[in-house]
C-alpha atoms as a PDB file:
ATOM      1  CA  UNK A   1      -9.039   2.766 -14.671  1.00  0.00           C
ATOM      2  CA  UNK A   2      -9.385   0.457 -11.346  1.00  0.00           C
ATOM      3  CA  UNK A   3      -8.638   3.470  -8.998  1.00  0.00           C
ATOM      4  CA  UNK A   4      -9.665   7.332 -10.222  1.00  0.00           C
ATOM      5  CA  UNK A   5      -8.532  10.276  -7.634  1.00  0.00           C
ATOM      6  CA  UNK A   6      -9.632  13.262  -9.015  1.00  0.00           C
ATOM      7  CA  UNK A   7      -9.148  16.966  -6.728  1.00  0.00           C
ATOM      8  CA  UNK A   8      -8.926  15.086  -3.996  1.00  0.00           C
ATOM      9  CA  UNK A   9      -7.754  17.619  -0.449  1.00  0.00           C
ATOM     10  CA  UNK A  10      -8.157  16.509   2.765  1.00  0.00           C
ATOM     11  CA  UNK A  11      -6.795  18.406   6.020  1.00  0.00           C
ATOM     12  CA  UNK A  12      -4.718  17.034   8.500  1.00  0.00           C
ATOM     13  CA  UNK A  13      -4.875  18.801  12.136  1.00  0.00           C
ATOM     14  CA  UNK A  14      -6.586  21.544  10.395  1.00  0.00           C
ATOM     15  CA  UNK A  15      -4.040  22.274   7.904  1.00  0.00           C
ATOM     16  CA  UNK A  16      -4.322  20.916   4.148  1.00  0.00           C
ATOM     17  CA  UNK A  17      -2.214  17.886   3.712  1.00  0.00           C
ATOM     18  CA  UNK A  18      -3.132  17.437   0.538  1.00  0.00           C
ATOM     19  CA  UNK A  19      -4.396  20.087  -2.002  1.00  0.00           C
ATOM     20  CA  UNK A  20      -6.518  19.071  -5.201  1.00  0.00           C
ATOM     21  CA  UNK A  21      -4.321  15.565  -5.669  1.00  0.00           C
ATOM     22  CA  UNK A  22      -5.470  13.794  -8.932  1.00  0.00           C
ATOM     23  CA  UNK A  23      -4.124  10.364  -9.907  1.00  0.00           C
ATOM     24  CA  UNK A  24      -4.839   7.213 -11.736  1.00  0.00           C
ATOM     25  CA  UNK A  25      -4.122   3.629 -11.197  1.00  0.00           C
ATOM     26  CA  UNK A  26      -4.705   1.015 -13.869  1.00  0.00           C
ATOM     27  CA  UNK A  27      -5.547  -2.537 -13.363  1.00  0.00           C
ATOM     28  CA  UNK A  28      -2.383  -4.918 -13.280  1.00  0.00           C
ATOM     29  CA  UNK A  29      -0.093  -1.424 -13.025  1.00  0.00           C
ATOM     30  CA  UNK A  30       2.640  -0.718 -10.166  1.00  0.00           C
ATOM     31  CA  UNK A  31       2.036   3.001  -9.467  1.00  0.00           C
ATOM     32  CA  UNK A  32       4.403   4.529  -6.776  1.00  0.00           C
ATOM     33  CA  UNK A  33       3.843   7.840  -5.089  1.00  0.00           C
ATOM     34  CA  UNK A  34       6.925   9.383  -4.014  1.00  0.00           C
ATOM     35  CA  UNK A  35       8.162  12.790  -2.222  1.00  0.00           C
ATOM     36  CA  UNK A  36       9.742  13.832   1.203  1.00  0.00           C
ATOM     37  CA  UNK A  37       8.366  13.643   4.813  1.00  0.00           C
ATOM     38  CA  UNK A  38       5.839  15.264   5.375  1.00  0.00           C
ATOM     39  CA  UNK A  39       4.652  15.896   1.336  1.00  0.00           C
ATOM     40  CA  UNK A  40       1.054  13.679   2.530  1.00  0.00           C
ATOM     41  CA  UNK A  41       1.855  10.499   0.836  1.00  0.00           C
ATOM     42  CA  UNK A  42       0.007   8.793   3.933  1.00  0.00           C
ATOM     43  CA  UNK A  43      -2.623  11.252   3.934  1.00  0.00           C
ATOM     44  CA  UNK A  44      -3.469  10.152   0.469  1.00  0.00           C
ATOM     45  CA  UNK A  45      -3.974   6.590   1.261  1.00  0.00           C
ATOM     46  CA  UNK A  46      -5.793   6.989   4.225  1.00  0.00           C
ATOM     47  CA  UNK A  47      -8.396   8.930   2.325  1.00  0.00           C
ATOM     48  CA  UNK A  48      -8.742   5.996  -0.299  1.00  0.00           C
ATOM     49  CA  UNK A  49      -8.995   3.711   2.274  1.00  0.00           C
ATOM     50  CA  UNK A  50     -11.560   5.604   4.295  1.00  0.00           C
ATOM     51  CA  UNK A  51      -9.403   6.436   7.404  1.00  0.00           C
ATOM     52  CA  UNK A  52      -9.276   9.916   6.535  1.00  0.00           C
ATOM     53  CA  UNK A  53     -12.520  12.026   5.365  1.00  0.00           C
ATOM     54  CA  UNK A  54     -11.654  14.618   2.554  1.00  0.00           C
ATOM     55  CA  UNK A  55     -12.849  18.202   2.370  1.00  0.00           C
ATOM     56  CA  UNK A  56     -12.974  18.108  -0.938  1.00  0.00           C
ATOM     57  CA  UNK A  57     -12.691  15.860  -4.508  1.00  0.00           C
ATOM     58  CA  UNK A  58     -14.024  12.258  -5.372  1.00  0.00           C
ATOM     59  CA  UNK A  59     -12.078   9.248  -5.336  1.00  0.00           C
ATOM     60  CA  UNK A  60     -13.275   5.810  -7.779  1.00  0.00           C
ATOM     61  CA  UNK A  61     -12.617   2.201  -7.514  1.00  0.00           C
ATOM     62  CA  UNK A  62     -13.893   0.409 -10.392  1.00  0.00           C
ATOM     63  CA  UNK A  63     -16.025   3.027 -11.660  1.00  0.00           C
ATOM     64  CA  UNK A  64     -18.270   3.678  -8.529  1.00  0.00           C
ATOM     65  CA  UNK A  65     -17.327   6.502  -5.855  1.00  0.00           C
ATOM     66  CA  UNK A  66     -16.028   5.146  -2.646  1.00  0.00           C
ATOM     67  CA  UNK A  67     -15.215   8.429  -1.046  1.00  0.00           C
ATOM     68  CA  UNK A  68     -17.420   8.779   2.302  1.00  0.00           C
ATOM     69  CA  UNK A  69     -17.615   5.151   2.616  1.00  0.00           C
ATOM     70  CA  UNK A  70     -15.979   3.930   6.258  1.00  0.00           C
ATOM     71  CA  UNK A  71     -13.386   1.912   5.591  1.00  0.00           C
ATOM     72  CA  UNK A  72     -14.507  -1.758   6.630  1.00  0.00           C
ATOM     73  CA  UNK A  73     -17.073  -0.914   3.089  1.00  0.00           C
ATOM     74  CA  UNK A  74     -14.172   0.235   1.208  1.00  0.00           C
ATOM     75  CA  UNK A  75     -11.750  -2.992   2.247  1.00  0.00           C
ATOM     76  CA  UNK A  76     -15.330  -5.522   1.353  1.00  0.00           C
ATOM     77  CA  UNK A  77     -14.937  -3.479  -2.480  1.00  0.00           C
ATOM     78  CA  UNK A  78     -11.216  -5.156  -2.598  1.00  0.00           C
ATOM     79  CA  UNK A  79      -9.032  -2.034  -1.813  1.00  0.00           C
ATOM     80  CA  UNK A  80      -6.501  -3.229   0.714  1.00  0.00           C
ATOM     81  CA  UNK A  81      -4.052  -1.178   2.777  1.00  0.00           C
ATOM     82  CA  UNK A  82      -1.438  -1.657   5.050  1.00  0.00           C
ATOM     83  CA  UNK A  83      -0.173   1.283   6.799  1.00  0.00           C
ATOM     84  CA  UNK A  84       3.143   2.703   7.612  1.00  0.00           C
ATOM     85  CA  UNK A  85       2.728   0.983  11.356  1.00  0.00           C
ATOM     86  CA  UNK A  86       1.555  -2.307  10.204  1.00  0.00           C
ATOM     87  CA  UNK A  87      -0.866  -2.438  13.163  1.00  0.00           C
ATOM     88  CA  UNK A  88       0.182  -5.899  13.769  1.00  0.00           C
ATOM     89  CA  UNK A  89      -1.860  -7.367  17.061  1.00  0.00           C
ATOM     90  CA  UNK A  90       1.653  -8.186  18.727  1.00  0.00           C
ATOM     91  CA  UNK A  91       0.021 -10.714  21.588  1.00  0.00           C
ATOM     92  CA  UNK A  92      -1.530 -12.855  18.854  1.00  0.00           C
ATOM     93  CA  UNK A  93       0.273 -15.570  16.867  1.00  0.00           C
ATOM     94  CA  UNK A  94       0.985 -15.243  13.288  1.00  0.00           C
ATOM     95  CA  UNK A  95      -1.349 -17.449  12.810  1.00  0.00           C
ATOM     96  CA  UNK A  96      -3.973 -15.382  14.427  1.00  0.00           C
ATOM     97  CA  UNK A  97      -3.630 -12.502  12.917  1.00  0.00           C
ATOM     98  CA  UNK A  98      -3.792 -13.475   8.972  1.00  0.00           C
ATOM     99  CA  UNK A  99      -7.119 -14.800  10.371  1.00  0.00           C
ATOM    100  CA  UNK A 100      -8.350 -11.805  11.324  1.00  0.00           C
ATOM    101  CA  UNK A 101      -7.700 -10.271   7.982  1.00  0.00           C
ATOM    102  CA  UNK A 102     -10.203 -12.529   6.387  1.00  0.00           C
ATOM    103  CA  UNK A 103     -12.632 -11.598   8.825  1.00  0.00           C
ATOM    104  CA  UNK A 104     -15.356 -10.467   5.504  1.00  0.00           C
ATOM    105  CA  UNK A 105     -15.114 -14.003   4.550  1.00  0.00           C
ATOM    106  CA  UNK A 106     -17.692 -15.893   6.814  1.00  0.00           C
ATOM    107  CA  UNK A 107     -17.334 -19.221   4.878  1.00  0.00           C
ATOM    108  CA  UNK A 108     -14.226 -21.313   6.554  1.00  0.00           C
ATOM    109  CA  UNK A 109     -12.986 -22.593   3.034  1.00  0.00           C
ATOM    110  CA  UNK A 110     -13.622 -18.511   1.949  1.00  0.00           C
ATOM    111  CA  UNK A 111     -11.344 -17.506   4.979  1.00  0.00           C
ATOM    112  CA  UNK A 112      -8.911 -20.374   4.755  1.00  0.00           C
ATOM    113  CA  UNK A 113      -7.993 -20.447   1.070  1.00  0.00           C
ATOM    114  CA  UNK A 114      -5.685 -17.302   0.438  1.00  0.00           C
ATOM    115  CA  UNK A 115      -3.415 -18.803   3.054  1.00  0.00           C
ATOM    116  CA  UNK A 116      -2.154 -20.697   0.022  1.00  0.00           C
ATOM    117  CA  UNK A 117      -0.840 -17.445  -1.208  1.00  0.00           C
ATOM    118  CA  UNK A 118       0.522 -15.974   1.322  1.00  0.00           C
ATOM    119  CA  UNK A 119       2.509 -18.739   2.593  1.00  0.00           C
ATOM    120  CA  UNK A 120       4.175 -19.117  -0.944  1.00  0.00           C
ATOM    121  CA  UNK A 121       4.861 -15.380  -0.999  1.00  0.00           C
ATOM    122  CA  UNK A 122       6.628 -15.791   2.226  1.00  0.00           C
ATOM    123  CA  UNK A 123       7.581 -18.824   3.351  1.00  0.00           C
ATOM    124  CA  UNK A 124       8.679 -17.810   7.024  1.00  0.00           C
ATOM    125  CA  UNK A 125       5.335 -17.008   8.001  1.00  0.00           C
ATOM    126  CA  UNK A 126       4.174 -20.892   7.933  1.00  0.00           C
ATOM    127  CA  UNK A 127       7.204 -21.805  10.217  1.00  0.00           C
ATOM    128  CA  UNK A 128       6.360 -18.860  12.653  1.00  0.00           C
ATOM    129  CA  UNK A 129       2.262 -19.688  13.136  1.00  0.00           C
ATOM    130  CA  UNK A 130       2.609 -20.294  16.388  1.00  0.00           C
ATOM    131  CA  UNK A 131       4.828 -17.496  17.287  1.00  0.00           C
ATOM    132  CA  UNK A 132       3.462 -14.049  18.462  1.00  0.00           C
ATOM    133  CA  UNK A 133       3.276 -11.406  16.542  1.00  0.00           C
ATOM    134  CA  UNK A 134       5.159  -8.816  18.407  1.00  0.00           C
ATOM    135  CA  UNK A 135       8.245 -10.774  18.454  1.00  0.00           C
ATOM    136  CA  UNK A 136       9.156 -10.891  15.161  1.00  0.00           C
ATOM    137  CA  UNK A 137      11.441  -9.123  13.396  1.00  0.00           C
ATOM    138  CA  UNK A 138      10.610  -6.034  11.457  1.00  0.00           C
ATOM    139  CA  UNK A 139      10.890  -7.782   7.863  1.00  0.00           C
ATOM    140  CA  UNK A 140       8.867 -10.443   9.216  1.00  0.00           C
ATOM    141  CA  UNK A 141       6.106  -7.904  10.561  1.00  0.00           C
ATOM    142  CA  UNK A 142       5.922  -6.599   7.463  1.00  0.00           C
ATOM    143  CA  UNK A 143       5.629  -9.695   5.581  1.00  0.00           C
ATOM    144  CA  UNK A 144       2.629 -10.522   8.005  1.00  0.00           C
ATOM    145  CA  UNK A 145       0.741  -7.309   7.942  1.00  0.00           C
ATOM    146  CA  UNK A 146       0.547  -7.878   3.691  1.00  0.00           C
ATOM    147  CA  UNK A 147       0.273 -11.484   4.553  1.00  0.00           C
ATOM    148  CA  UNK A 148      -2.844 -10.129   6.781  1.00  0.00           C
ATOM    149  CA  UNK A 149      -4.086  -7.844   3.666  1.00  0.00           C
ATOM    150  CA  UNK A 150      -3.713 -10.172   1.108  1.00  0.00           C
ATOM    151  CA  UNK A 151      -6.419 -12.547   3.065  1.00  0.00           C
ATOM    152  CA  UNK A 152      -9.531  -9.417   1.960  1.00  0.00           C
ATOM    153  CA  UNK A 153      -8.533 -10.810  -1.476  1.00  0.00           C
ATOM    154  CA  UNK A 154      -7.827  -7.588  -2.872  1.00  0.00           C
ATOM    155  CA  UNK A 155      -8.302  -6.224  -6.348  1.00  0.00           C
ATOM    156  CA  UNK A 156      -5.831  -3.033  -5.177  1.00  0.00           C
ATOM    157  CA  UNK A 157      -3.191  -3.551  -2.806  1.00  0.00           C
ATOM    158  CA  UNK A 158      -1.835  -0.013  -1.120  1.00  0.00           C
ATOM    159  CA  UNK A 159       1.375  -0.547   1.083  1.00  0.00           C
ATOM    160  CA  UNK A 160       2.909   2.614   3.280  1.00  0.00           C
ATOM    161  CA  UNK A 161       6.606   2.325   3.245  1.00  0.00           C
ATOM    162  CA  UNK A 162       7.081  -1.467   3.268  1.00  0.00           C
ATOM    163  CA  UNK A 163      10.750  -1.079   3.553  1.00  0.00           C
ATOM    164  CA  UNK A 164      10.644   1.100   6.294  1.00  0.00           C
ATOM    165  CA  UNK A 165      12.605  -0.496   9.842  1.00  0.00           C
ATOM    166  CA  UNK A 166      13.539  -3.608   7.811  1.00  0.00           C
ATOM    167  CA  UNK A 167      17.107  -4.616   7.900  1.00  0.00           C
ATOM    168  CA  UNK A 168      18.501  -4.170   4.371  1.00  0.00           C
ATOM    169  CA  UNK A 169      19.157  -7.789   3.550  1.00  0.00           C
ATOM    170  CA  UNK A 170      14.977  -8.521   3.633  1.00  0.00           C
ATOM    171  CA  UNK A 171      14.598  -4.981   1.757  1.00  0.00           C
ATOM    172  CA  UNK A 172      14.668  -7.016  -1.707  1.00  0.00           C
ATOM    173  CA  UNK A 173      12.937  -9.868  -1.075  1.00  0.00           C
ATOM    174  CA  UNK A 174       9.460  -6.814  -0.150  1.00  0.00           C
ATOM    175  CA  UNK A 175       9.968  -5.764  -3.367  1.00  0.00           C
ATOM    176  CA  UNK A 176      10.125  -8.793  -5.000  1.00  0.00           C
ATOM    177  CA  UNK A 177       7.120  -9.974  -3.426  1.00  0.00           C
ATOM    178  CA  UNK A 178       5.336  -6.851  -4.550  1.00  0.00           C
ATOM    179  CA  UNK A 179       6.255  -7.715  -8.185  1.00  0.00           C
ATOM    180  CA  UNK A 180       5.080 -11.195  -7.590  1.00  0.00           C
ATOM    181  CA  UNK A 181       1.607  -9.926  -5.909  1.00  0.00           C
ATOM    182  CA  UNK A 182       1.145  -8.102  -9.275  1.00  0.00           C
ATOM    183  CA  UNK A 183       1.806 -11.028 -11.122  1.00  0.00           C
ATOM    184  CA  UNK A 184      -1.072 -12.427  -9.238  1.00  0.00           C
ATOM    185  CA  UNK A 185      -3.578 -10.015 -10.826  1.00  0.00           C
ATOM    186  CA  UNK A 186      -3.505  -7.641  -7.746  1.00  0.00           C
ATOM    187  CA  UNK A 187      -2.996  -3.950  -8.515  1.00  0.00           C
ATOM    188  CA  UNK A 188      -0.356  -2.160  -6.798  1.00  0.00           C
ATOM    189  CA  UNK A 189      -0.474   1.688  -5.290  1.00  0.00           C
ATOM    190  CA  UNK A 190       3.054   2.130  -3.405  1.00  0.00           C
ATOM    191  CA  UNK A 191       4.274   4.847  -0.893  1.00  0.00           C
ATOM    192  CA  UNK A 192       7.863   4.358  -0.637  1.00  0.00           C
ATOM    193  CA  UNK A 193      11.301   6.641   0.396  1.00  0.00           C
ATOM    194  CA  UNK A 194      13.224   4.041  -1.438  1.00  0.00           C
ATOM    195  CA  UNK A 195      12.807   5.757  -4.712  1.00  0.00           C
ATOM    196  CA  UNK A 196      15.485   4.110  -6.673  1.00  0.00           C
ATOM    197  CA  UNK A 197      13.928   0.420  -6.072  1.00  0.00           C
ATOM    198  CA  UNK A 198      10.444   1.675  -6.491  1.00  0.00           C
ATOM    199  CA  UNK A 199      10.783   2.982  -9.533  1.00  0.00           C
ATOM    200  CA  UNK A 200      12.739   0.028 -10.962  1.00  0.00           C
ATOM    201  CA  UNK A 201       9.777  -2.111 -10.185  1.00  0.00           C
ATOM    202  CA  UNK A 202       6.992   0.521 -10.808  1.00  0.00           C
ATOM    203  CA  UNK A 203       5.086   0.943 -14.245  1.00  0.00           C
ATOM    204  CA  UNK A 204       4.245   4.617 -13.210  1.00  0.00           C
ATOM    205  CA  UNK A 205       4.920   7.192 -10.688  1.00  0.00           C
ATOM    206  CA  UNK A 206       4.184  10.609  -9.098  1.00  0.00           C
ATOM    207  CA  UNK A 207       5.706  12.734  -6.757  1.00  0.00           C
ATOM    208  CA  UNK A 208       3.955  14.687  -4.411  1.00  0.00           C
ATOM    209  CA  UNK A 209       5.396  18.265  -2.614  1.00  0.00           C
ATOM    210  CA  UNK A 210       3.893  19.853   0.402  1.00  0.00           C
ATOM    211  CA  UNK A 211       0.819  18.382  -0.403  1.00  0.00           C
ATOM    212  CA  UNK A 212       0.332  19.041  -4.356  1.00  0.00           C
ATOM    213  CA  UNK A 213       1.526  17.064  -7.186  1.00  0.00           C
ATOM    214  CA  UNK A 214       4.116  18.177  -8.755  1.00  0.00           C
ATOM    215  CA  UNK A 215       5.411  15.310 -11.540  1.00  0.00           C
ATOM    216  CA  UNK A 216       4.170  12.523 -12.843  1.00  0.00           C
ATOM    217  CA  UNK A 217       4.774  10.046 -15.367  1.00  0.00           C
ATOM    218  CA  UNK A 218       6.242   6.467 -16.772  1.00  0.00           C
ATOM    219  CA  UNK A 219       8.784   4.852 -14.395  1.00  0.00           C
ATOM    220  CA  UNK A 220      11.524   5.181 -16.820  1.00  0.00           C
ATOM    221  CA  UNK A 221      10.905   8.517 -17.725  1.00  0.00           C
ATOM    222  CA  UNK A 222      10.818   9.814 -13.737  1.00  0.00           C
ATOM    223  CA  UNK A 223      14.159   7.996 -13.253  1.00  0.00           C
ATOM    224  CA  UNK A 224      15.658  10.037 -15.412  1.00  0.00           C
ATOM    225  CA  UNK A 225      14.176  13.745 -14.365  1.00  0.00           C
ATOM    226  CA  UNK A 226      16.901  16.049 -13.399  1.00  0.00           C
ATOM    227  CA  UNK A 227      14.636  17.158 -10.774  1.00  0.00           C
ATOM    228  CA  UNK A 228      13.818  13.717  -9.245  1.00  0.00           C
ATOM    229  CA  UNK A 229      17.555  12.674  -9.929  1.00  0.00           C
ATOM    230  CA  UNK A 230      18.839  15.640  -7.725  1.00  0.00           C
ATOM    231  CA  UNK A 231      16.184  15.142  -5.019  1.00  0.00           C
ATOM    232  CA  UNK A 232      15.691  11.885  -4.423  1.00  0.00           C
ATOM    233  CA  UNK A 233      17.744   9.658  -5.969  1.00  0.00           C
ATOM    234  CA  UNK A 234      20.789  11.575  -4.497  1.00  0.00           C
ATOM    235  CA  UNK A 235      22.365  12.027  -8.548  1.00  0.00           C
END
């Protein structure tokens, strides 16, 4: 497995967000992590990233523990995330701020070359360079803040709502750029309310409850859970 999470719990504001989570990721897989507000789907990526410290359980990226490590050591080991905010830097340019994610990469050619990428994944980023950050739309925001994580050259890619605040006619074109990351080679982890979609694109998924998982399973085989049917996909 590229990404182990075994017992993981880690408190939020003193209270547990997350109780004794345990998960898998394989490389080249789509794994989606679904439940409702407030179930600690964020909490769970901020502790593989390193933005959150756990109380408790270990968490492996390619075979080596990565729990306790701050997160700049974590994102030079090729785990990339972009949260639910983006945490664009809205008075820079576009153009400014995909440098800045390949700020590990001292070499210019190093920093330069997965611009190549990113502009084919999304084209209106190379006609905005020039254009602050701050004033573009929220599709476009989020296309730059993966643009922005896809310059670490990651191995696993984690992405906090991506559709979230984007109007509806850009929602497909996120997820088809998440596919087409993963056709890349890069290994998807995915937090997203849009359960239907997710799971239509997703090789595996769980679903998380107050802060414990409850399910979990193949993509096709969570579609068609009475329970996840009734609760999230509104059947």
């Amino acid at each position: 497995m590229l990404l182990e999470v075994r017992s993981l719990s880690t408190a939020y504001q003193g209270l547990l967000a997350i109780q004794e989570v345990s998960l898998a990721v394989a490389p080249g897989e789509i794994v989606v992590v679904a439940g409702a507000n407030g179930a600690g789907k964020s909490t769970l990526l901020k502790s593989i990233a390193g933005l959150e410290r756990p109380r408790s359980g270990e968490v492996a990226f390619d075979g080596a523990r990565i729990d306790g490590l701050p997160g700049h050591a974590i994102t030079a080991r090729g785990v990339a995330y972009v949260p639910e905010n983006k945490r664009l830097f809205p008075r820079l340019s576009v153009a400014d701020n995909l440098r800045l994610g390949s700020y590990l990469h001292r070499r210019a050619p190093d920093r330069e070359a997965p611009l190549a990428r990113v502009f084919a994944l999304f084209p209106r980023l190379k006609e905005r360079l020039g254009q602050r950050a701050g004033t573009l739309s929220g599709g476009e925001q989020q296309m730059l803040a993966i643009g922005r994580a896809l310059m670490t050259r990651p191995r696993l890619l984690m992405l906090d709502e991506p559709s979230q605040g984007i109007m509806p006619k850009l929602v497909d074109e996120i997820f088809a750029a998440v596919t087409a990351i993963r056709d890349t080679g890069v290994t998807i982890l995915l937090v997203e309310q849009r359960l239907a979609e997710s799971l239509s694109i997703a090789d595996r998924g769980y679903v998380l409850q107050t802060g414990r998982l409850i399910l979990s399973g193949p993509a096709a085989a969570l579609r068609d859970d009475p329970q996840v049917r009734r609760a999230y996909l509104g059947i």
